[in-house]
PDB file of N, CA and C in Angstrom:
ATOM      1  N   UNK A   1      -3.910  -0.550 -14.239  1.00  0.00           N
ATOM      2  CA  UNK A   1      -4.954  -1.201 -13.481  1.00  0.00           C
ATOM      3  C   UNK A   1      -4.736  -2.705 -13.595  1.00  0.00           C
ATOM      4  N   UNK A   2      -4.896  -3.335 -12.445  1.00  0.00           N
ATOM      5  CA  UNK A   2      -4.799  -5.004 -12.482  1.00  0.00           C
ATOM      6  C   UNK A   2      -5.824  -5.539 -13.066  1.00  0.00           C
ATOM      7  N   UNK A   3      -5.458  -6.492 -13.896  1.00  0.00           N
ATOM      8  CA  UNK A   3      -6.380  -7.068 -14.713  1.00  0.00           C
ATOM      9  C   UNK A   3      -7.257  -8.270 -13.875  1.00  0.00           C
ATOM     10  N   UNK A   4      -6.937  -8.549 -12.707  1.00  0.00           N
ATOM     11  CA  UNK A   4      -7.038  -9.612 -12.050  1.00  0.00           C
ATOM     12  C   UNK A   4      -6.955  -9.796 -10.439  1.00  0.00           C
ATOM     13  N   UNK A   5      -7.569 -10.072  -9.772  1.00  0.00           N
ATOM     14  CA  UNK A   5      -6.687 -10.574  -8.435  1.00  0.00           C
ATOM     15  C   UNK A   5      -5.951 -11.230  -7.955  1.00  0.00           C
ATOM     16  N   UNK A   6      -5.838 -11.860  -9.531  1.00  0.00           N
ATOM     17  CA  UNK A   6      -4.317 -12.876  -9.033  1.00  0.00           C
ATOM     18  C   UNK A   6      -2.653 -12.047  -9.543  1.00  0.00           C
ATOM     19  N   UNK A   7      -3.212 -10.807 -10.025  1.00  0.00           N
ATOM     20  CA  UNK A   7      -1.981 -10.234 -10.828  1.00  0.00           C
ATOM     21  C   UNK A   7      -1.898  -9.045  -9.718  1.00  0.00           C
ATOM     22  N   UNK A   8      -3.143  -8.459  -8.625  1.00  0.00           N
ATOM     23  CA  UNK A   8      -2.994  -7.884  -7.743  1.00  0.00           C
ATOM     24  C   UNK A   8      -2.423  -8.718  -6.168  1.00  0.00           C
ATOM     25  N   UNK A   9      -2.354  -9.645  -6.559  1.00  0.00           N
ATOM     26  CA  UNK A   9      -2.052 -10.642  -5.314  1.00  0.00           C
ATOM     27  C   UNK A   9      -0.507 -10.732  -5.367  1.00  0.00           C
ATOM     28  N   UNK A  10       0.421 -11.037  -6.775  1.00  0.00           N
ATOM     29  CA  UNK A  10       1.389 -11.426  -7.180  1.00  0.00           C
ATOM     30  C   UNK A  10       1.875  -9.944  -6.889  1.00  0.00           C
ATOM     31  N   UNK A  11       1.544  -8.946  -6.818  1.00  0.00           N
ATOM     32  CA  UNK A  11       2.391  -8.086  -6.165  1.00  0.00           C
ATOM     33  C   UNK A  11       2.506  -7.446  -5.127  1.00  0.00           C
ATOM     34  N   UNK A  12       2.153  -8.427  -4.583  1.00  0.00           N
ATOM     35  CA  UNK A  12       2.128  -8.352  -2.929  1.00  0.00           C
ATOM     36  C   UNK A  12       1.356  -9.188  -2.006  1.00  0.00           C
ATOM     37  N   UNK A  13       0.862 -10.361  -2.265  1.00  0.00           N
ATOM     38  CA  UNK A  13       0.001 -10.780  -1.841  1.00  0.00           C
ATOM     39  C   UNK A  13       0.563 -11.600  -0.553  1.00  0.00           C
ATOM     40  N   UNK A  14       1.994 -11.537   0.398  1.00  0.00           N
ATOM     41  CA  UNK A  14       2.134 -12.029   1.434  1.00  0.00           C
ATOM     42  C   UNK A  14       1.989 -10.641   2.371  1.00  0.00           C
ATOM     43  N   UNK A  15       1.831 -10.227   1.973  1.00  0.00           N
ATOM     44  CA  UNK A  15       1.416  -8.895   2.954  1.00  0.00           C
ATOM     45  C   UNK A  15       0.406  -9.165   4.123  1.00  0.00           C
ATOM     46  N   UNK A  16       0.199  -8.578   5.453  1.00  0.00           N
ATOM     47  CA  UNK A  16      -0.437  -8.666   6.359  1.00  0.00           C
ATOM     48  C   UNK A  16      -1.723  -8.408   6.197  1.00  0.00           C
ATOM     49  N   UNK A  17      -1.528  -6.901   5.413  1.00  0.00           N
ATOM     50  CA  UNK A  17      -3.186  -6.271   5.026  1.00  0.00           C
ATOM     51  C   UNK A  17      -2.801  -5.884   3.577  1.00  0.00           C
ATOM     52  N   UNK A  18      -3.481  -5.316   2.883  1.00  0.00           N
ATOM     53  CA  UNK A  18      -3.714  -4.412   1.514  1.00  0.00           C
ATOM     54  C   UNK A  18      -4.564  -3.901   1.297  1.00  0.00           C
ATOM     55  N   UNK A  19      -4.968  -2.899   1.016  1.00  0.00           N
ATOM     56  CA  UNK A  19      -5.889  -1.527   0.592  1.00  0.00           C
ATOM     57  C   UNK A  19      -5.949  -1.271  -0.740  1.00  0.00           C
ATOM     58  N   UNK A  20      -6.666  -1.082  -1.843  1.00  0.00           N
ATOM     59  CA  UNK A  20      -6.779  -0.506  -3.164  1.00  0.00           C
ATOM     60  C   UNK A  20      -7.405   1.070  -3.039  1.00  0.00           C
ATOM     61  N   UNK A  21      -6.979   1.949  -3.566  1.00  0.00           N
ATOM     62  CA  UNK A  21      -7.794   3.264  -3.864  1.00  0.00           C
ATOM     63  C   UNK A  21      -7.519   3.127  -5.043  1.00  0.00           C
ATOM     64  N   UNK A  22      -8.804   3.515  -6.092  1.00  0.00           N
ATOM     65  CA  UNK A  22      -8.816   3.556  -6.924  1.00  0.00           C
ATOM     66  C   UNK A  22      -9.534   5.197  -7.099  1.00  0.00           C
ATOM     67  N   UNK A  23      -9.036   6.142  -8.579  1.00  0.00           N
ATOM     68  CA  UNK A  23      -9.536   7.748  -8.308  1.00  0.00           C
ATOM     69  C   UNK A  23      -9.721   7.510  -9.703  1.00  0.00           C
ATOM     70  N   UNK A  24     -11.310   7.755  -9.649  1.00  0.00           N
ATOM     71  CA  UNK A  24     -11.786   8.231 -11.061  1.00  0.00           C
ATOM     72  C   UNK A  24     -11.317   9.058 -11.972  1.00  0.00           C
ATOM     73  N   UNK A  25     -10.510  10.166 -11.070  1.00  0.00           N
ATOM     74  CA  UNK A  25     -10.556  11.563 -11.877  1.00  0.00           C
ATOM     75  C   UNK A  25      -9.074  11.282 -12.720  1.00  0.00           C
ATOM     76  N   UNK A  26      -8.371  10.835 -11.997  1.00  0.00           N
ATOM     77  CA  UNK A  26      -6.641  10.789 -12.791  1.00  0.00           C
ATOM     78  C   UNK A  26      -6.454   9.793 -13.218  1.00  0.00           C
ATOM     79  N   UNK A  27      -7.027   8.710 -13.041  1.00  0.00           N
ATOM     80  CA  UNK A  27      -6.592   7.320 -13.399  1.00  0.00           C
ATOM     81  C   UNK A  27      -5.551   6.636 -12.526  1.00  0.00           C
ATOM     82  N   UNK A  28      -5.603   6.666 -11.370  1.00  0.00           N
ATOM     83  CA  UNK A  28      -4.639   6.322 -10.435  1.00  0.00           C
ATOM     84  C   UNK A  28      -4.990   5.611  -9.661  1.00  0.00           C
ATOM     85  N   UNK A  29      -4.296   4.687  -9.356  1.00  0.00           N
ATOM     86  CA  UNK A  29      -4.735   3.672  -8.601  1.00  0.00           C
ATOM     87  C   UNK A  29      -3.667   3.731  -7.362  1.00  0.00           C
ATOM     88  N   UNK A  30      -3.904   3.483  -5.912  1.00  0.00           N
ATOM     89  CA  UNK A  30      -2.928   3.293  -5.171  1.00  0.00           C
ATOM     90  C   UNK A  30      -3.252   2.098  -4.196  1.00  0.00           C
ATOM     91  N   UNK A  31      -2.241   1.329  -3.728  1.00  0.00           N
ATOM     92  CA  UNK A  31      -2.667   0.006  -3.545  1.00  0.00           C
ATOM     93  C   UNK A  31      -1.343   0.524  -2.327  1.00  0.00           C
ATOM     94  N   UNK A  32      -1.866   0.206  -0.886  1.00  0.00           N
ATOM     95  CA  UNK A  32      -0.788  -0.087   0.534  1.00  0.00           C
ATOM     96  C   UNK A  32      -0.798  -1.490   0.849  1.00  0.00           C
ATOM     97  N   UNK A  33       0.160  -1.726   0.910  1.00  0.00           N
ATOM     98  CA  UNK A  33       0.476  -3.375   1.864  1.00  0.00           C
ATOM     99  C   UNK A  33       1.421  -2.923   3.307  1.00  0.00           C
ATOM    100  N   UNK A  34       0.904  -4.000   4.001  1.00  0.00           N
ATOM    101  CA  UNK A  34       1.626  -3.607   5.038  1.00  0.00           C
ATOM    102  C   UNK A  34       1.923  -4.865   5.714  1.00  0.00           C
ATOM    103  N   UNK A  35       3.499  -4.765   6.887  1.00  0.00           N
ATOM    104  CA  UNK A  35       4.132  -6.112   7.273  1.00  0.00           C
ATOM    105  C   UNK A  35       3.474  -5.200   8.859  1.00  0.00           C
ATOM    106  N   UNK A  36       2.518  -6.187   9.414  1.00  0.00           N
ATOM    107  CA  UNK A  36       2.310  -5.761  11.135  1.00  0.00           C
ATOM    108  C   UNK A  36       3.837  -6.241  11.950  1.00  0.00           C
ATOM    109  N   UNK A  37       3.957  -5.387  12.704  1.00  0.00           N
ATOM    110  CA  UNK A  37       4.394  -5.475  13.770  1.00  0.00           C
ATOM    111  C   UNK A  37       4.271  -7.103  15.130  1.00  0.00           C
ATOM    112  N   UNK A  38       2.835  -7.457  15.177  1.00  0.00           N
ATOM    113  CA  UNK A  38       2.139  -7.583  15.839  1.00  0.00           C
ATOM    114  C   UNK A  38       1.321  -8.698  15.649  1.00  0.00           C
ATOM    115  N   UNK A  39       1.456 -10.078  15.697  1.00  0.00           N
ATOM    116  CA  UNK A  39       1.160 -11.217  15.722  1.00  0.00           C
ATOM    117  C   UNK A  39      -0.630 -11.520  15.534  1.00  0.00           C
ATOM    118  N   UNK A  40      -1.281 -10.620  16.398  1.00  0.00           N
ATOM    119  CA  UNK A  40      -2.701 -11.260  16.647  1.00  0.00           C
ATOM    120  C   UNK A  40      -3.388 -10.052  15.930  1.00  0.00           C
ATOM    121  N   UNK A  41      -4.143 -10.318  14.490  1.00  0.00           N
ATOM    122  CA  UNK A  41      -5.175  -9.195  14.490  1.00  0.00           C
ATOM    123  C   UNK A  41      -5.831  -9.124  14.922  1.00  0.00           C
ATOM    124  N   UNK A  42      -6.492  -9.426  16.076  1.00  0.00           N
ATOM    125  CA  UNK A  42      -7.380  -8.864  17.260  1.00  0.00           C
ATOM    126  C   UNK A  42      -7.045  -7.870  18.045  1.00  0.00           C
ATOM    127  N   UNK A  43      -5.546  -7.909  18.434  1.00  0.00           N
ATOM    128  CA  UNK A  43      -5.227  -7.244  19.422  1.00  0.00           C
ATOM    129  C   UNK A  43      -5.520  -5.626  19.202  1.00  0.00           C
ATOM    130  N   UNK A  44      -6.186  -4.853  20.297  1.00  0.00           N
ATOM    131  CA  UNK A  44      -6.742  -4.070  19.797  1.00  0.00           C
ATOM    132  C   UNK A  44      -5.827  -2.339  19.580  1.00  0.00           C
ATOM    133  N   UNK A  45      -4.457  -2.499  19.722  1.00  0.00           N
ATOM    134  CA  UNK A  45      -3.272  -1.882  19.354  1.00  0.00           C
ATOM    135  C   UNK A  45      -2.543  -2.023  18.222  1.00  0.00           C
ATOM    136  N   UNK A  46      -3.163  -2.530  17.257  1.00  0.00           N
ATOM    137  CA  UNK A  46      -2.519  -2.817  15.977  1.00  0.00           C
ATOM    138  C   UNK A  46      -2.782  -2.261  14.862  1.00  0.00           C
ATOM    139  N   UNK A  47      -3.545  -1.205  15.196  1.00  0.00           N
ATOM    140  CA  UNK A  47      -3.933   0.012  14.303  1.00  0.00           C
ATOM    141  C   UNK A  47      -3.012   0.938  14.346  1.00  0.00           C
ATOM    142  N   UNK A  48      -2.564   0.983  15.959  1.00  0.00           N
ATOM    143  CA  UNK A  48      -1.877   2.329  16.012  1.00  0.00           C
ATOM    144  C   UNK A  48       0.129   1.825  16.472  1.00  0.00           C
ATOM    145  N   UNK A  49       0.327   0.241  15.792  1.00  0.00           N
ATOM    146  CA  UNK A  49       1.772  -0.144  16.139  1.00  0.00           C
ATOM    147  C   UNK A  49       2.190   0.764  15.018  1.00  0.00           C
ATOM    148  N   UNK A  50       3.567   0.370  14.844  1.00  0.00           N
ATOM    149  CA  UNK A  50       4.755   1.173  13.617  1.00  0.00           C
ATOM    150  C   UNK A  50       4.748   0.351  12.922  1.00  0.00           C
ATOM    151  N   UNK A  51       4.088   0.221  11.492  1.00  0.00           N
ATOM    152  CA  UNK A  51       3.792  -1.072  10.854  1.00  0.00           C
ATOM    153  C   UNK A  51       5.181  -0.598   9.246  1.00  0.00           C
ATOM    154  N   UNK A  52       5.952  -1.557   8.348  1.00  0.00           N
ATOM    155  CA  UNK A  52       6.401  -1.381   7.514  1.00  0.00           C
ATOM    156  C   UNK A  52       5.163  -1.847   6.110  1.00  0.00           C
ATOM    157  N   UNK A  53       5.114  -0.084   5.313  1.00  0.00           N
ATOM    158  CA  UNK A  53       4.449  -0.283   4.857  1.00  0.00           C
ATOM    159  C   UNK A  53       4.816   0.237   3.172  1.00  0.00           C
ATOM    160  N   UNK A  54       4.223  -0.315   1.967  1.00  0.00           N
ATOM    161  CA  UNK A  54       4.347  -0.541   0.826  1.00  0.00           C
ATOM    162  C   UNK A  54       3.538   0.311   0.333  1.00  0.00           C
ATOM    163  N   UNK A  55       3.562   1.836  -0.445  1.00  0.00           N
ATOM    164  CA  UNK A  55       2.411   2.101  -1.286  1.00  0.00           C
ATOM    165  C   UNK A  55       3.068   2.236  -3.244  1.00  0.00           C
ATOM    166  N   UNK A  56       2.153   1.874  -3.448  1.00  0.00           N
ATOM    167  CA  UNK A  56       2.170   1.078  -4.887  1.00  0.00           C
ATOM    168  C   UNK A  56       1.230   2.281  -5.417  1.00  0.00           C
ATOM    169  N   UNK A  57       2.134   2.815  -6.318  1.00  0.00           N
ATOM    170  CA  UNK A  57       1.059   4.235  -6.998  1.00  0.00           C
ATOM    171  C   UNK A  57       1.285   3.721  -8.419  1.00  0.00           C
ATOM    172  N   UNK A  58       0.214   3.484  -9.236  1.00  0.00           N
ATOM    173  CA  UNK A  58       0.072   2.848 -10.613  1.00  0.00           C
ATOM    174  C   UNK A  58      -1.000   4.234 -11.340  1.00  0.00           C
ATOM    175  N   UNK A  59      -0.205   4.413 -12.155  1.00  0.00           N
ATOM    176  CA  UNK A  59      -0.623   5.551 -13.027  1.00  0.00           C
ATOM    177  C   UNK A  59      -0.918   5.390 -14.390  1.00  0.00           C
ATOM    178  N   UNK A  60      -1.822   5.170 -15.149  1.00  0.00           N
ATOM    179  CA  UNK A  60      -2.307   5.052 -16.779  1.00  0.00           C
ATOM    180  C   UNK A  60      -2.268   6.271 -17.618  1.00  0.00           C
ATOM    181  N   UNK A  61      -1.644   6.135 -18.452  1.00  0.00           N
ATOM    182  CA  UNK A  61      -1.657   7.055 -19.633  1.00  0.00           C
ATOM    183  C   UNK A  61      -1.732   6.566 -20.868  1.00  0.00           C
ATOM    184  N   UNK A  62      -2.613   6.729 -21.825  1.00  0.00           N
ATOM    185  CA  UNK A  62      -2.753   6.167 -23.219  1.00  0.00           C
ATOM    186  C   UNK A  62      -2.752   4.317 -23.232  1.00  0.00           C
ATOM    187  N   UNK A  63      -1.501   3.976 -23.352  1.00  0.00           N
ATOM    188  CA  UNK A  63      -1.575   2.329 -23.268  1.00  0.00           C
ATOM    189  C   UNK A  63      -0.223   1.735 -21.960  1.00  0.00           C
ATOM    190  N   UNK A  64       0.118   3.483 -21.177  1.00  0.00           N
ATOM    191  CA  UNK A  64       1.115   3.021 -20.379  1.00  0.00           C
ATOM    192  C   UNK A  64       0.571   2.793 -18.836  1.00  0.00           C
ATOM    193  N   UNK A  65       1.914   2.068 -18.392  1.00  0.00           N
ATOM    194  CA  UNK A  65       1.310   2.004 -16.921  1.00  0.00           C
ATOM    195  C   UNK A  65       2.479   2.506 -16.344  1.00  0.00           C
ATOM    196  N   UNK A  66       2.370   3.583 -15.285  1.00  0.00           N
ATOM    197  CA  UNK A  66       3.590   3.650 -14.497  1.00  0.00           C
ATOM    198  C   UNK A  66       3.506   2.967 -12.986  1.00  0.00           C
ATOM    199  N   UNK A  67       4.638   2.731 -13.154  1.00  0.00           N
ATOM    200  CA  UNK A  67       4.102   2.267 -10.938  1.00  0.00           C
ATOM    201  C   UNK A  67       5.314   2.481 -10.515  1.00  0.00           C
ATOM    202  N   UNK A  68       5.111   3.297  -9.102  1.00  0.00           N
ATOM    203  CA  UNK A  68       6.016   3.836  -8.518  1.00  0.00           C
ATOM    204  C   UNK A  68       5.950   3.154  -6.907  1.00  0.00           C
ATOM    205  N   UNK A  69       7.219   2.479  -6.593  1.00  0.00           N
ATOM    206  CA  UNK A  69       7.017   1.959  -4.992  1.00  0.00           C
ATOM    207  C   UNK A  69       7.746   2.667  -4.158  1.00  0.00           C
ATOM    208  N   UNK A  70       7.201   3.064  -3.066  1.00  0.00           N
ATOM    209  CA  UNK A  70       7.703   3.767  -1.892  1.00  0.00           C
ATOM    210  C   UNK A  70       7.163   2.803  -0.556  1.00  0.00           C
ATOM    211  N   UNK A  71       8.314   3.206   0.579  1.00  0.00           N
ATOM    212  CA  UNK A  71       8.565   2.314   1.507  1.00  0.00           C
ATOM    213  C   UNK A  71       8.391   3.309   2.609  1.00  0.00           C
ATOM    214  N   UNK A  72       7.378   3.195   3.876  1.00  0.00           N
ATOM    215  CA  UNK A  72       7.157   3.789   5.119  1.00  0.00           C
ATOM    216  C   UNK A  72       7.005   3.118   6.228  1.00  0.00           C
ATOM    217  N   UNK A  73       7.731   3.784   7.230  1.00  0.00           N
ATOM    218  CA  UNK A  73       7.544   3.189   8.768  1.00  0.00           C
ATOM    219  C   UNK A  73       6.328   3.642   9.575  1.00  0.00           C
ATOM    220  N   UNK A  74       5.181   3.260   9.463  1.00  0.00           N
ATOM    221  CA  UNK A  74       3.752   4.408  10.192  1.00  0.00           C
ATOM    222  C   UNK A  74       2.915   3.415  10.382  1.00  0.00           C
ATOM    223  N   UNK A  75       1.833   3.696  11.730  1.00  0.00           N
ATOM    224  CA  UNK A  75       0.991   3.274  11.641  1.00  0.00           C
ATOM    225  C   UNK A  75      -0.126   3.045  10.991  1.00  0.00           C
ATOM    226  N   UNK A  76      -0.636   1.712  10.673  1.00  0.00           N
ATOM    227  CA  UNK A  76      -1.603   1.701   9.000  1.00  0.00           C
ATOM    228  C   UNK A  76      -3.034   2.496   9.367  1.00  0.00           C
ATOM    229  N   UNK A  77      -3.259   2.893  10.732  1.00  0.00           N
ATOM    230  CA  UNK A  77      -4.407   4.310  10.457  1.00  0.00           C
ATOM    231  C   UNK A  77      -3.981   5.299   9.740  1.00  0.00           C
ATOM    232  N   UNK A  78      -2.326   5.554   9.469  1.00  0.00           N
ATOM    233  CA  UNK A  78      -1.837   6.609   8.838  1.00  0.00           C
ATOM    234  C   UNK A  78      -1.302   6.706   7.809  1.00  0.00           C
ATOM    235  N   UNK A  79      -1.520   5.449   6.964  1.00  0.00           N
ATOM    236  CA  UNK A  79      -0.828   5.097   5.845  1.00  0.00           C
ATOM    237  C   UNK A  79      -0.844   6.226   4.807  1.00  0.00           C
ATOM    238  N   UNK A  80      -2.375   6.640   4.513  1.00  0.00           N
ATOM    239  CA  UNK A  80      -2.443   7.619   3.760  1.00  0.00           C
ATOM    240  C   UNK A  80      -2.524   9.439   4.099  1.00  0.00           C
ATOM    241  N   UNK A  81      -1.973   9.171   5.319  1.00  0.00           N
ATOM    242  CA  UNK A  81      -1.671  10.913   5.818  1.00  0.00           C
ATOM    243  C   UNK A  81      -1.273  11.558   5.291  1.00  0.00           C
ATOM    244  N   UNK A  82      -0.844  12.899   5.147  1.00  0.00           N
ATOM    245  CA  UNK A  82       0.096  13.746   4.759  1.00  0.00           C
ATOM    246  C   UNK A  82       1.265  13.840   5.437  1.00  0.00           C
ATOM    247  N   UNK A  83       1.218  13.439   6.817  1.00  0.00           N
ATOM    248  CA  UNK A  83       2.564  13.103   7.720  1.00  0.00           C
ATOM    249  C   UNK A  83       3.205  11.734   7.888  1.00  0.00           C
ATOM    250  N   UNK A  84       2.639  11.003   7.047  1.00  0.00           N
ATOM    251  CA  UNK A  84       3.863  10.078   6.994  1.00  0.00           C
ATOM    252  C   UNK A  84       4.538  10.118   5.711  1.00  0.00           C
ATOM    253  N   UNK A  85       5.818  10.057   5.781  1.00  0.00           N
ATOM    254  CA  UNK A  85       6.424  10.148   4.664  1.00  0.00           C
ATOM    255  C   UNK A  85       7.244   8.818   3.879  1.00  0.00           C
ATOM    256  N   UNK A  86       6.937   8.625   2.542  1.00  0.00           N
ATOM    257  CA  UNK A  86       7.224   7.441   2.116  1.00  0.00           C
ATOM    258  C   UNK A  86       8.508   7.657   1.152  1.00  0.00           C
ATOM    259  N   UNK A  87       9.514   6.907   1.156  1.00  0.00           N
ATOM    260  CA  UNK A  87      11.085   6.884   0.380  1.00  0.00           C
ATOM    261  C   UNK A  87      11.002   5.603  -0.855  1.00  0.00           C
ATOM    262  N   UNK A  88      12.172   5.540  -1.637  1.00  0.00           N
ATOM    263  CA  UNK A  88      12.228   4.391  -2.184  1.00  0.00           C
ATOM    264  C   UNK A  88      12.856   3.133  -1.129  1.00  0.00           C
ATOM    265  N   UNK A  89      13.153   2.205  -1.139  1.00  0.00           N
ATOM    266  CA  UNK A  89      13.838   1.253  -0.422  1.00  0.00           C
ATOM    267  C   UNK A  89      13.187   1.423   0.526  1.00  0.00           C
ATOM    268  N   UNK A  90      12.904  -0.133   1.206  1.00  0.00           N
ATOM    269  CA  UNK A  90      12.703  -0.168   2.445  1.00  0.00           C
ATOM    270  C   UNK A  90      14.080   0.546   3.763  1.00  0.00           C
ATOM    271  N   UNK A  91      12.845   0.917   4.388  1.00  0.00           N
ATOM    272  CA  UNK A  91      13.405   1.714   5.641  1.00  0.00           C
ATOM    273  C   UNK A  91      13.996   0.837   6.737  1.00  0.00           C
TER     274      UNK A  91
END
């Protein structure tokens, strides 16, 4: 868990957007960043462009932290789908 928003910023904080989920039950935190496509956040197609996106899965156990990064090509309504699928390395 980030101790801070400046230690949640520093890992990723040029990103377009970012999302935190945080889950009571496992201790897991998952944090998406995403690079838009798409110049104007107004424009009202930028929900559903092909955005390159970052999910950051940070896992606690005892005094550890794991974090695992995976890299997806999807639109950020779909970041957390079951059909988009996320790899290591950017795509």
């Amino acid at each position: 868990m980030f101790i801070n928003f400046a230690e949640l910023y520093a890992s990723g904080g040029t990103f377009d957007r970012q999302e935190v989920n945080t889950s009571s039950k496992d201790g897991t935190t998952t944090i998406y960043g995403g690079y838009s496509p798409i110049a104007d956040p107004n424009n009202p197609n930028i929900e559903d462009a092909v955005w390159l996106i970052r999910k950051l899965v940070v896992t606690e156990s005892g005094g550890t932290q794991t974090i695992e990064c995976t890299w997806a090509r999807a639109p950020w309504n779909r970041r957390s789908s079951n059909e988009t699928i996320y790899q290591y390395g950017k795509p």
